[in-house]
N, C-alpha and C. Protein backbone atom coordinates (compact mmCIF):
# COMPACT_ATOMS: atom_id res chain seq x y z
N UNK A 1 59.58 2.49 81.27
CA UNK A 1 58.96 3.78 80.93
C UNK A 1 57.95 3.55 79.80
N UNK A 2 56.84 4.50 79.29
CA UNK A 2 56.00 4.67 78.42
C UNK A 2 56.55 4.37 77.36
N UNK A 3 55.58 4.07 76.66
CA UNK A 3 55.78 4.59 74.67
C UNK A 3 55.27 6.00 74.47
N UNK A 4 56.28 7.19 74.38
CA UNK A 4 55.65 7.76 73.76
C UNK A 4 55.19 8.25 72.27
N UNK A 5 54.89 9.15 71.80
CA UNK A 5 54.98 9.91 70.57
C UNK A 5 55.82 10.42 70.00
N UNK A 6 57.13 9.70 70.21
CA UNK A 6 58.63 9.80 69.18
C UNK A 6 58.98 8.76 68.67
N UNK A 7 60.20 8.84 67.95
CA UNK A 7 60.34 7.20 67.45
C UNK A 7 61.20 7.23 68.81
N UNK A 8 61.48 5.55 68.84
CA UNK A 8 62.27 4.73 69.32
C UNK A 8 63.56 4.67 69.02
N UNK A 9 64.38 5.16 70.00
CA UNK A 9 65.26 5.07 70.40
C UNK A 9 66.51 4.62 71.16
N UNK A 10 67.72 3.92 71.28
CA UNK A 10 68.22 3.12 72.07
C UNK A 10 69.25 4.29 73.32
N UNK A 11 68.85 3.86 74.09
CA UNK A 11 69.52 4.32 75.24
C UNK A 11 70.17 3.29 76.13
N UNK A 12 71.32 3.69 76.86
CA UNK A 12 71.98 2.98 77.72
C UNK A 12 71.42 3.58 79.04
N UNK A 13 71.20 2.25 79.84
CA UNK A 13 70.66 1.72 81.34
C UNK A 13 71.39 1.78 82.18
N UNK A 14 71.51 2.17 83.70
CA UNK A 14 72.12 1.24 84.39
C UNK A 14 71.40 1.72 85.54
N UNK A 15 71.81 0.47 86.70
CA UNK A 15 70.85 0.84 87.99
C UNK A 15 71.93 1.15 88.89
N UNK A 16 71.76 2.01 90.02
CA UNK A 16 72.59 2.14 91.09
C UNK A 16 72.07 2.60 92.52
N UNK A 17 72.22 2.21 93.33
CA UNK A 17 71.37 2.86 94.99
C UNK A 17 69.90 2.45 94.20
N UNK A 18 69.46 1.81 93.64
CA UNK A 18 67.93 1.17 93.35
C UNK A 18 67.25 2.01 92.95
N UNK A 19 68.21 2.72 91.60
CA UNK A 19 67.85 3.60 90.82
C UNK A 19 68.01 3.12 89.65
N UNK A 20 66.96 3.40 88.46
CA UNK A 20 67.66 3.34 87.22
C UNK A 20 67.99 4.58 86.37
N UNK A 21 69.10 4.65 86.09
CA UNK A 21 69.89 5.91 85.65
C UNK A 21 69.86 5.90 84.13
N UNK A 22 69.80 6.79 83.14
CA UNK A 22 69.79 6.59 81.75
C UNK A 22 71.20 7.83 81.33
N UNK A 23 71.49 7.29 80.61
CA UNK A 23 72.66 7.66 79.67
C UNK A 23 72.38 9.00 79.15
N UNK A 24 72.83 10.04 79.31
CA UNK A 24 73.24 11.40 78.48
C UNK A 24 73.40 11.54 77.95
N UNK A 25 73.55 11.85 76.30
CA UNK A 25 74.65 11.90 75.39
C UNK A 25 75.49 13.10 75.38
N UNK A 26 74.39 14.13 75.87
CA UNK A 26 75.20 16.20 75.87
C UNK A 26 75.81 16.20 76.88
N UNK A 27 75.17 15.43 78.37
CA UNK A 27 75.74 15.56 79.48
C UNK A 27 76.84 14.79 80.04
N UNK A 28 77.12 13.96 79.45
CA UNK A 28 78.17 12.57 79.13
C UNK A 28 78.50 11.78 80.51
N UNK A 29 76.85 11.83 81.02
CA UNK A 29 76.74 11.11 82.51
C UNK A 29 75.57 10.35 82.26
N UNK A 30 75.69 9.67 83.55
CA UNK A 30 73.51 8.90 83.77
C UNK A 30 73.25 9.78 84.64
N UNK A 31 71.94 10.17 84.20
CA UNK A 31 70.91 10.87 85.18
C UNK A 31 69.83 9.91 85.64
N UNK A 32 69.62 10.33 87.16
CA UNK A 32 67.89 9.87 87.38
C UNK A 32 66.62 9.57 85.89
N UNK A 33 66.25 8.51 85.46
CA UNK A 33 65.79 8.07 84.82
C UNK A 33 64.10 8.58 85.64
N UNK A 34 63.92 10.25 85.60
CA UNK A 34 62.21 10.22 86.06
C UNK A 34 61.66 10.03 85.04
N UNK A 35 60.24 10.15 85.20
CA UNK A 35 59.57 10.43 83.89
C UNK A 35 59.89 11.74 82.65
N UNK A 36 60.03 12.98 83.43
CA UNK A 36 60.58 13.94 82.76
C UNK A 36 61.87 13.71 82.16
N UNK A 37 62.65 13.50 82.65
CA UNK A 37 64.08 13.00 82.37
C UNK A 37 63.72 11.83 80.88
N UNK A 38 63.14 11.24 80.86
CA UNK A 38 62.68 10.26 80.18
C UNK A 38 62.07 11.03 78.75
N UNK A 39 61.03 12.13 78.93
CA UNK A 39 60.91 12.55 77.70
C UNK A 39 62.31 13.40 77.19
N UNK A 40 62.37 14.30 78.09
CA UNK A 40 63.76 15.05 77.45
C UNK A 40 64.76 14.30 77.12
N UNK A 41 65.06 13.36 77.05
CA UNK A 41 66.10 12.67 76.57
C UNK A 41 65.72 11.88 75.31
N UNK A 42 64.28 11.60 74.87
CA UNK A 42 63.81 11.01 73.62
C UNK A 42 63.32 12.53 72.59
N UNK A 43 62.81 13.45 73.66
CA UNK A 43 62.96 14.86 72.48
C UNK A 43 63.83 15.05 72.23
N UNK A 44 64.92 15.12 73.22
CA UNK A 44 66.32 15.75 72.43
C UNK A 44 66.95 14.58 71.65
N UNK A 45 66.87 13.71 71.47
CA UNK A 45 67.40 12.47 70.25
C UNK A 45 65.76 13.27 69.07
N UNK A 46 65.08 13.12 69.34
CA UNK A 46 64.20 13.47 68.07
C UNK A 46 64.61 14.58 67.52
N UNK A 47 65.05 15.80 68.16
CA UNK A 47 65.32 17.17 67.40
C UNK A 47 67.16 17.07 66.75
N UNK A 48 67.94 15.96 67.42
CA UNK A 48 69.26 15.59 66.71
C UNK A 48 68.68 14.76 65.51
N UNK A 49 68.48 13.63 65.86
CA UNK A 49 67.82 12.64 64.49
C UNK A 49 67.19 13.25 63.77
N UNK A 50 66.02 13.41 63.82
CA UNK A 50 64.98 14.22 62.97
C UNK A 50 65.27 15.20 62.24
N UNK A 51 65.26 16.45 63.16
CA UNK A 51 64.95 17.78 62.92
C UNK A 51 66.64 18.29 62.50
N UNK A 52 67.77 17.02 62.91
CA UNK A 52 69.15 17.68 62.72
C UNK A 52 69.36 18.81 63.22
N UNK A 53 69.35 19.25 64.43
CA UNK A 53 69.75 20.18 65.34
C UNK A 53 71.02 19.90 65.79
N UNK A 54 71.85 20.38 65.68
CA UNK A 54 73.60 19.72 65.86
C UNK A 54 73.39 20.08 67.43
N UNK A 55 73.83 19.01 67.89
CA UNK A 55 73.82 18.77 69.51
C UNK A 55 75.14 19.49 70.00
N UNK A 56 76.00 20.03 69.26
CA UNK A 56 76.32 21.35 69.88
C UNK A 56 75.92 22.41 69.98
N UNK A 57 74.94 22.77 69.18
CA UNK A 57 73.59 23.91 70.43
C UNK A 57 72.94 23.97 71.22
N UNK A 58 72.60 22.72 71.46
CA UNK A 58 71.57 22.13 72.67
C UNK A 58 72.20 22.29 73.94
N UNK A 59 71.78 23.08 74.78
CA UNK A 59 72.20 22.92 76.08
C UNK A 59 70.84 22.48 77.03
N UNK A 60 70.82 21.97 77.90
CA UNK A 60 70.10 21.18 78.78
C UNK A 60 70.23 21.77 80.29
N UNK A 61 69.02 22.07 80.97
CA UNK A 61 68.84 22.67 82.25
C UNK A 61 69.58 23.93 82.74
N UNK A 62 69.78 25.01 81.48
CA UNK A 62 70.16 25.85 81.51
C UNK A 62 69.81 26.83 82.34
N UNK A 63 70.11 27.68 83.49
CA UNK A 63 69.79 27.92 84.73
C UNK A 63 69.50 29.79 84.10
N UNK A 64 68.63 30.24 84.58
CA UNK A 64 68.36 31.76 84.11
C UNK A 64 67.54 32.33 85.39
N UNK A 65 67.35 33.63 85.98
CA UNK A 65 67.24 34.41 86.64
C UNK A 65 65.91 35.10 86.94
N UNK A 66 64.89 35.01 87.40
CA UNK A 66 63.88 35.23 86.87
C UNK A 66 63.05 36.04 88.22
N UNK A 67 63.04 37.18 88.39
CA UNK A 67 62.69 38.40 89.47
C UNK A 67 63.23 37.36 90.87
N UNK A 68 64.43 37.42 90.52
CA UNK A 68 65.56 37.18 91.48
C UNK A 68 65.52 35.84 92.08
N UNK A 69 64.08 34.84 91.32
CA UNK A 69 64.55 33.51 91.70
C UNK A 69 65.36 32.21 90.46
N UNK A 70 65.89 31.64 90.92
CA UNK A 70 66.41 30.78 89.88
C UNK A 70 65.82 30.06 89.14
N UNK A 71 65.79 29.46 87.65
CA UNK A 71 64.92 28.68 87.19
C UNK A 71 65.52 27.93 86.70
N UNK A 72 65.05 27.38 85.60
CA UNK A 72 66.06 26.37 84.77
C UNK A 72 65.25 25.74 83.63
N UNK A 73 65.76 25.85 82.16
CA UNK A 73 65.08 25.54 81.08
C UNK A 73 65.34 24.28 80.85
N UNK A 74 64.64 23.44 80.73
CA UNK A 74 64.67 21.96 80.69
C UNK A 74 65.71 22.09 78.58
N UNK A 75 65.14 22.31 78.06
CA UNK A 75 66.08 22.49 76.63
C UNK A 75 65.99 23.86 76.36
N UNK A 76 67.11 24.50 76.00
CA UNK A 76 67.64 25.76 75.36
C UNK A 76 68.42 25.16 73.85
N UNK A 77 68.01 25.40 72.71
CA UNK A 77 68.54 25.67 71.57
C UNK A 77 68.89 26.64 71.45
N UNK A 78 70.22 27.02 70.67
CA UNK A 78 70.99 28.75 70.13
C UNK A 78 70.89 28.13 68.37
N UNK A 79 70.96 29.18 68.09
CA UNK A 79 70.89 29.24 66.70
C UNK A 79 72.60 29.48 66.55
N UNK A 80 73.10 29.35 64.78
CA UNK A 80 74.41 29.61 64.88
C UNK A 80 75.27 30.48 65.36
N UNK A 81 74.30 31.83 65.69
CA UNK A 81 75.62 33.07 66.12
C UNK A 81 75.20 32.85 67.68
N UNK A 82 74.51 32.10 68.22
CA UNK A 82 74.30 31.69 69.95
C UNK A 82 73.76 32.28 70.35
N UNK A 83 72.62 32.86 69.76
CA UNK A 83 71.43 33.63 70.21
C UNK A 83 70.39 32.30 70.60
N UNK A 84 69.87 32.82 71.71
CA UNK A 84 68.57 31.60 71.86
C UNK A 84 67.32 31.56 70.85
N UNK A 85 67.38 30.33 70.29
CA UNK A 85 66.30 30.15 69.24
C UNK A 85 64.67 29.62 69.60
N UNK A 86 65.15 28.65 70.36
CA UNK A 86 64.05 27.47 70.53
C UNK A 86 64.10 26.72 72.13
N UNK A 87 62.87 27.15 73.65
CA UNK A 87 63.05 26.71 74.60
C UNK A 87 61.99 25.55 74.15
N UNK A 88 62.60 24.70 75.33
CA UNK A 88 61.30 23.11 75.39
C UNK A 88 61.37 22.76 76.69
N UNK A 89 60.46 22.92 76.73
CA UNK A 89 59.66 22.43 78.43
C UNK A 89 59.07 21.13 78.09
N UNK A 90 59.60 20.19 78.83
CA UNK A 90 59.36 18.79 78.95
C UNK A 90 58.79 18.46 80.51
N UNK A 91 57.70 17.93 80.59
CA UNK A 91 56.45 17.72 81.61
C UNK A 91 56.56 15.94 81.42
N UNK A 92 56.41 15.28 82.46
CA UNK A 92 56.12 13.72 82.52
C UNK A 92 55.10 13.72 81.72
N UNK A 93 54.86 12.27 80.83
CA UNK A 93 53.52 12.01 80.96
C UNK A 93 52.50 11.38 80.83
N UNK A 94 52.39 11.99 82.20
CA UNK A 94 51.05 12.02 82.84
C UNK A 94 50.39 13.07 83.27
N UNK A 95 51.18 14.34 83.30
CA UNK A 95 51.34 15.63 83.44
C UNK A 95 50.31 16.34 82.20
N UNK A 96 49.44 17.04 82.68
CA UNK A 96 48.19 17.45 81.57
C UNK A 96 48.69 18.84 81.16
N UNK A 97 49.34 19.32 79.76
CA UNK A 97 49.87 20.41 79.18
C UNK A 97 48.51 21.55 79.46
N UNK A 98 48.65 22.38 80.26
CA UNK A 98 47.39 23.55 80.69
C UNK A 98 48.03 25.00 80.27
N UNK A 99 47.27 25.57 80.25
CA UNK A 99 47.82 27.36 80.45
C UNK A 99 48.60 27.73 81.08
N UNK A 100 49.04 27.28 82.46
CA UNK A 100 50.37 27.22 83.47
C UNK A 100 51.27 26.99 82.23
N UNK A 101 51.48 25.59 81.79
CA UNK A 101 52.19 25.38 81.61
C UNK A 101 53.41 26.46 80.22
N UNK A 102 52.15 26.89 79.48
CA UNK A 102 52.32 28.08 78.58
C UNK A 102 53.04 29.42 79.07
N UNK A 103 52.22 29.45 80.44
CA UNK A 103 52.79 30.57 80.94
C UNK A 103 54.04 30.86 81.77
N UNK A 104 54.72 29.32 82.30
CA UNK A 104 55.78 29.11 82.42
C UNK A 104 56.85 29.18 81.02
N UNK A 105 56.88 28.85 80.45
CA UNK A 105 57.05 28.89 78.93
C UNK A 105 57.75 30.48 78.86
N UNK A 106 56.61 30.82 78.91
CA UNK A 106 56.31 32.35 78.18
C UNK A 106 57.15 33.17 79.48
N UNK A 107 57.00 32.96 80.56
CA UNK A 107 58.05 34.12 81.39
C UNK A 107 59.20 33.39 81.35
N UNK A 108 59.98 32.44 81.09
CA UNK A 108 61.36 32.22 80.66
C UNK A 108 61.96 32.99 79.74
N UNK A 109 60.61 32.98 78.92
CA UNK A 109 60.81 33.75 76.86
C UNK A 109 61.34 35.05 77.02
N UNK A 110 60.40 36.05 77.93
CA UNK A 110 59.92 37.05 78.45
C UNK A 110 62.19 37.30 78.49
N UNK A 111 62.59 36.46 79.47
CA UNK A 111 64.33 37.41 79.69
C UNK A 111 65.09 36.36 78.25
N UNK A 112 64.35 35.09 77.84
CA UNK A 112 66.02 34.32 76.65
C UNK A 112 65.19 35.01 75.24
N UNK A 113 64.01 35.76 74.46
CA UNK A 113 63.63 36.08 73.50
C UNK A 113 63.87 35.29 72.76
N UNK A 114 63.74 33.66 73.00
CA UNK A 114 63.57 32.82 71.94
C UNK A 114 62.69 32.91 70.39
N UNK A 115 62.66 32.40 69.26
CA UNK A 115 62.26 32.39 68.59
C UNK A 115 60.67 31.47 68.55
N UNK A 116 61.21 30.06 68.80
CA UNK A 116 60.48 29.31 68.97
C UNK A 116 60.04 28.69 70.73
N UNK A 117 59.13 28.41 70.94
CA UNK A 117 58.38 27.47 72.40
C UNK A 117 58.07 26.56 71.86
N UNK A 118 58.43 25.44 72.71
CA UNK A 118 57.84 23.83 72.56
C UNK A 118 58.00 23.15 73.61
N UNK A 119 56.29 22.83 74.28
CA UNK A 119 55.55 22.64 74.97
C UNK A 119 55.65 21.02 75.02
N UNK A 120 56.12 19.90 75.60
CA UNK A 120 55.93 18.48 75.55
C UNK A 120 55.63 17.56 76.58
N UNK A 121 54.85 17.10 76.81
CA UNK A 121 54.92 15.45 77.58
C UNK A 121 55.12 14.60 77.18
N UNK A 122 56.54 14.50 75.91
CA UNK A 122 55.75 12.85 75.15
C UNK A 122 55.45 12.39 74.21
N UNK A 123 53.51 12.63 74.76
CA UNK A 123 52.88 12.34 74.10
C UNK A 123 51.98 13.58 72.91
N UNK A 124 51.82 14.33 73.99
CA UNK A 124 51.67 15.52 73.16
C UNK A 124 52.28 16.64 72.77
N UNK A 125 52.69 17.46 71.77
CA UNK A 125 53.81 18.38 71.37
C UNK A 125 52.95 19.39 71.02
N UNK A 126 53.47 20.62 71.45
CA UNK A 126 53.10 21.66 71.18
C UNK A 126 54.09 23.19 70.88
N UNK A 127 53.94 23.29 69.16
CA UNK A 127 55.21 23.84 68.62
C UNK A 127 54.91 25.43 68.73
N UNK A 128 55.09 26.51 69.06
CA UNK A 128 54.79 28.27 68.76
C UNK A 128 55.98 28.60 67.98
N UNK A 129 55.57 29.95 67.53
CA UNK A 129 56.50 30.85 66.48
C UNK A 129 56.15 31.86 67.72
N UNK A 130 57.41 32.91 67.79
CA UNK A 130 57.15 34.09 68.77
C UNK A 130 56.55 34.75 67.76
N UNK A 131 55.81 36.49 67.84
CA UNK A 131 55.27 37.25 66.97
C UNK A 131 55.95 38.34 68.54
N UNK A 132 57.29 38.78 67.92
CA UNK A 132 57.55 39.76 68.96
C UNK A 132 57.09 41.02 69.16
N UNK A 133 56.33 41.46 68.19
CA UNK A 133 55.42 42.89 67.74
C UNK A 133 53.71 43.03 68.22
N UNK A 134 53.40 41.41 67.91
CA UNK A 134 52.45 41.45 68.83
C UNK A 134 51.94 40.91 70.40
N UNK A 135 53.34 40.70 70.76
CA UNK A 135 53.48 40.17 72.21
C UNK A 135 52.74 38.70 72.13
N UNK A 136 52.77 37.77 71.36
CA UNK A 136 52.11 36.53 71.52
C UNK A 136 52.70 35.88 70.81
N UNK A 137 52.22 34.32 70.77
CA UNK A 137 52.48 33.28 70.02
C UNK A 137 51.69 32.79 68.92
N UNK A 138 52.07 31.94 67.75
CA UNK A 138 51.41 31.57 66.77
C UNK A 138 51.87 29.56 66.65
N UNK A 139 50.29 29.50 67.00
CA UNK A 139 50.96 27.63 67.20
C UNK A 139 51.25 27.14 66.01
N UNK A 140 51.99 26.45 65.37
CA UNK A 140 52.38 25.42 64.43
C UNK A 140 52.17 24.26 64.44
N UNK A 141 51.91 23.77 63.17
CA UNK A 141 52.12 22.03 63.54
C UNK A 141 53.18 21.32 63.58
N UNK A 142 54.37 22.10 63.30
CA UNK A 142 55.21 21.02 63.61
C UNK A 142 56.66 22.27 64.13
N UNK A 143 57.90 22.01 63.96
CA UNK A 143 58.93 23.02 64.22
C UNK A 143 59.74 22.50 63.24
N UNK A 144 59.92 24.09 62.65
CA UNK A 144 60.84 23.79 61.18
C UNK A 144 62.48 22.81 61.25
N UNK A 145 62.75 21.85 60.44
CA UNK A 145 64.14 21.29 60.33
C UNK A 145 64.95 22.53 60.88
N UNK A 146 66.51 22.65 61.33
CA UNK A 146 67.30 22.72 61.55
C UNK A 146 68.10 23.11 59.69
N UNK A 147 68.52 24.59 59.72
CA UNK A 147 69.05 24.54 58.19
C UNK A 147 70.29 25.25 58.50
């Protein structure tokens, strides 16, 4: 896989049916090692390491309802009382972060009223603050520590 724009991290490998599978730590399995799979698993070590997000809030491919078709949030953060804080949409990449991709984002937001959106391939990160009064987002440069 790539280098991306996180630190480096050690993960456990293994191959099976001529797959290579990577290690979980939330999900306490190997998953398909795609490219996507590949960033979400080095963001979510960056927002535990880093940002200290206790990886008992983090839930992963959290499935939600959306004018009656199913979806699924690649990362859902809850804040301490388990309100949703912070979604992250993780894109391969090679995958070019566009206005789609925002606007996928944004109708997830639309039913979990997250606090924060974060937009990633990788290589590029892209952090918002909700502004729930004025129906939009405010980009940041980075997403505040975990307190």
């Amino acid at each position: 896989m790539i280098k991306l724009n996180l630190p480096d991290y050690n993960f456990k490998f293994k191959n099976s049916e001529n797959k290579t599978l990577i290690f979980d730590n939330l999900r306490k399995k190997y998953m398909v090692l795609t490219p996507e799979e590949w960033v979400r698993q080095n963001f979510v070590s960056y927002l535990i390491d880093v940002k200290k997000y206790p990886a008992s809030l983090i839930a992963l491919e959290k499935q939600l309802t959306i004018n009656n078709r199913k979806k699924r949030t690649d990362v859902l953060i809850f804040d301490k009382n388990g309100a949703h804080n912070i979604i992250v949409e993780c894109k391969a990449p090679h995958v070019k972060i566009t206005q789609d991709t925002f606007d996928q984002i944004a109708r997830y937001n639309l039913k979990l009223k997250a606090n924060y959106l974060i937009v990633t391939n990788g290589l590029a990160h892209f952090y918002c603050k909700m502004d729930f009064t004025k129906e939009t987002y405010i980009f940041l440069p980075d997403i505040p520590d975990y307190n």
